[in-house]
Protein backbone atom coordinates (compact mmCIF):
# COMPACT_ATOMS: atom_id res chain seq x y z
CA UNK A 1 92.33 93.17 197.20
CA UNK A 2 93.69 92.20 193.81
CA UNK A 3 95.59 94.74 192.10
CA UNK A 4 94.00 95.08 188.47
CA UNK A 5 96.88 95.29 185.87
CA UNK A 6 97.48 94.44 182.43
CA UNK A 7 100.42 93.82 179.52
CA UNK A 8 100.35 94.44 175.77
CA UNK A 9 103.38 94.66 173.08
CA UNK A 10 104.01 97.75 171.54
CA UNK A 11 106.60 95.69 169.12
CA UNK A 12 106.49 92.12 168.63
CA UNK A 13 109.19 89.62 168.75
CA UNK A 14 111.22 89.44 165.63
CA UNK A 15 108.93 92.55 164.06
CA UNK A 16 112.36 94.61 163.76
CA UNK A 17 115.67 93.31 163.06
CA UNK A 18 119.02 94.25 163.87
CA UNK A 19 121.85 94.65 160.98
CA UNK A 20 123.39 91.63 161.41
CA UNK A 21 119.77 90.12 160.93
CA UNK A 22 118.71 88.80 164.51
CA UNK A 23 115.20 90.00 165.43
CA UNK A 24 115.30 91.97 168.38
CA UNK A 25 113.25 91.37 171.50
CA UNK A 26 109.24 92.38 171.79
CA UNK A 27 108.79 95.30 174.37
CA UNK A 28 106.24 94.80 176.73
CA UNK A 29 104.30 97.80 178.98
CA UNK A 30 102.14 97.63 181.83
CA UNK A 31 99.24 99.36 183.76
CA UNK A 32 95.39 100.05 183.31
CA UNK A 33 93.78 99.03 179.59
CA UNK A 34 91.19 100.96 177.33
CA UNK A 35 89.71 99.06 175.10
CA UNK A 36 88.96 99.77 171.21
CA UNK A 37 85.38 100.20 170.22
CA UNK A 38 85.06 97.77 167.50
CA UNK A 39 86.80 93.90 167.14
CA UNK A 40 88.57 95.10 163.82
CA UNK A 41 90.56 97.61 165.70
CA UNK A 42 94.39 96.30 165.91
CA UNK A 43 95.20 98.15 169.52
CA UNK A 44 93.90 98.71 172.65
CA UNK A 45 95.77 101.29 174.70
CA UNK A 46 97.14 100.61 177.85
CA UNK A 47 97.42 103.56 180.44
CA UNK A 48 101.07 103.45 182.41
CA UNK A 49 100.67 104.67 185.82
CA UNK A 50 103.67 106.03 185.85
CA UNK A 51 104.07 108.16 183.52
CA UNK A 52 99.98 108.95 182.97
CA UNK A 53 100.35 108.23 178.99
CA UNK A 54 98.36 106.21 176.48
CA UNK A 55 100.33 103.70 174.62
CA UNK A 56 99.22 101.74 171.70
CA UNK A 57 99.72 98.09 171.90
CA UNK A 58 98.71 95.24 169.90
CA UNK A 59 95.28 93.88 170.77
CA UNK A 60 96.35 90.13 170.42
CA UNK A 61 99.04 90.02 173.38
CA UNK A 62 96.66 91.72 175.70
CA UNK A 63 96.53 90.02 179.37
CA UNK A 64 95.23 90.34 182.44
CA UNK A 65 97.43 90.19 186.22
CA UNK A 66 95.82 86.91 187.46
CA UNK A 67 96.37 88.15 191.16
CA UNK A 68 99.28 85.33 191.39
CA UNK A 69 102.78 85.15 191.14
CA UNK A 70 104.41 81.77 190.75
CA UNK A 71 107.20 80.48 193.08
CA UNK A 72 109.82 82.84 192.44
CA UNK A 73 107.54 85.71 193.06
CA UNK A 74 107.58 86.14 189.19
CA UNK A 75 103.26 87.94 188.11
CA UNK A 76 101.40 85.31 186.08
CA UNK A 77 99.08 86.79 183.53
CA UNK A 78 96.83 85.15 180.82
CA UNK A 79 99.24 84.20 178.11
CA UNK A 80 102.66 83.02 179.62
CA UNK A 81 103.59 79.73 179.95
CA UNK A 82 104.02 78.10 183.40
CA UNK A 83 105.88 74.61 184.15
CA UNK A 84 104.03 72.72 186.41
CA UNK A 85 104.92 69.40 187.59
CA UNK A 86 106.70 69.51 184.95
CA UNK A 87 104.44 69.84 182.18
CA UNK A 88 104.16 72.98 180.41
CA UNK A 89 100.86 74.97 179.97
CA UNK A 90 99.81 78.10 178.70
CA UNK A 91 97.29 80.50 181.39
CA UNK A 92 94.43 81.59 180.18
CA UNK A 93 90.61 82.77 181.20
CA UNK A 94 87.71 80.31 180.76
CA UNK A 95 84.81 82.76 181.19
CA UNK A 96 82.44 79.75 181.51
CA UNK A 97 84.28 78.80 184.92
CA UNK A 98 84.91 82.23 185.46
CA UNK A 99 88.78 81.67 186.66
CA UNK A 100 92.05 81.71 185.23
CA UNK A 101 93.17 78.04 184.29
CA UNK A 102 96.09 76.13 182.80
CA UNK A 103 95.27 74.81 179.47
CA UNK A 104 97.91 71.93 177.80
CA UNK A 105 98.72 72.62 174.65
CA UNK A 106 98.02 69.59 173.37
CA UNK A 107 94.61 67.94 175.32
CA UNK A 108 91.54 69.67 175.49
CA UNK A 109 90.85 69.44 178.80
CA UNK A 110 91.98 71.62 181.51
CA UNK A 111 94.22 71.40 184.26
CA UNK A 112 93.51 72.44 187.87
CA UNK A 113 92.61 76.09 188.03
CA UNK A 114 95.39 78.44 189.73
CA UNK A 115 94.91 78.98 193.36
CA UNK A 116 97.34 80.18 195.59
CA UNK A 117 98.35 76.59 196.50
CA UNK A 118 99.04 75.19 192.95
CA UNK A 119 101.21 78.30 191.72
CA UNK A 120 103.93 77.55 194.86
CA UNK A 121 105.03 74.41 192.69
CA UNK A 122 104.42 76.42 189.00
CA UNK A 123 107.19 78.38 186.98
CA UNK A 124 107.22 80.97 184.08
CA UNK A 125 109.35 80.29 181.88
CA UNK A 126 107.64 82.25 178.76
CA UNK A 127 104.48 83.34 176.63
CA UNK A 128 102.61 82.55 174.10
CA UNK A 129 103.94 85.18 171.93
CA UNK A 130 107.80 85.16 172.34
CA UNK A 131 107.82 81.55 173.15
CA UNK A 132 105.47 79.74 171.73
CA UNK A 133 107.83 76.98 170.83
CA UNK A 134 107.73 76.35 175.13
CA UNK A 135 104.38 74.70 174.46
């Protein structure tokens, strides 16, 4: 069975800065999501299994577990950036296929949808929110 997970950012990259001026890092949390009741709300909350808490993260860099993990045995989820054959694409769910699928930044069409074959030659190297300069 596929384990059911999600990711949000409680800070995003760059949204604080250190003294000497260099943004510091976006912090990322895991586990089960609640969703806001309306499309103008900012967060969602994401429930950490661990420590049974509700933490508020923003509702843009919320992504699903995809059930796949790439050839380092690194989780792929809908937003990070995968190198594949050595063209980079972002991950993302097309409900009208009802899969996850690689999307180039660039083309409108897609590429191959992830299976469990594809992702043993596929990478992540980033996201679409710390990296999107990957794409």
């Amino acid at each position: 069975m596929r384990e059911i997970l999600f990711r949000g950012q409680t800070r995003k990259k760059g949204e604080k800065v250190r003294l000497d001026g260099l943004p510091i890092d976006s912090n990322w949390v895991y586990g089960g999501i609640f969703a806001p009741d309306t499309e103008e709300n900012t967060f969602a909350l994401i429930y950490d299994y661990d420590t049974c808490e509700k933490i508020s993260v923003y509702r843009d860099t919320v992504g699903q577990y995809t059930g796949l993990t790439d050839k380092n045995g690194v989780k792929i989820f809908e937003g990070d950036i995968v190198r594949y054959e050595s063209i980079n694409y972002f991950v993302e769910y097309v409900s009208g296929f009802a899969a996850f699928t690689m999307k180039h930044y660039y083309n409108i069409h897609y590429a191959p949808s992830l299976t469990p074959n594809s992702v043993k030659r596929m990478e992540v190297i980033g996201n679409i929110h710390d990296n999107p300069e990957l794409l």
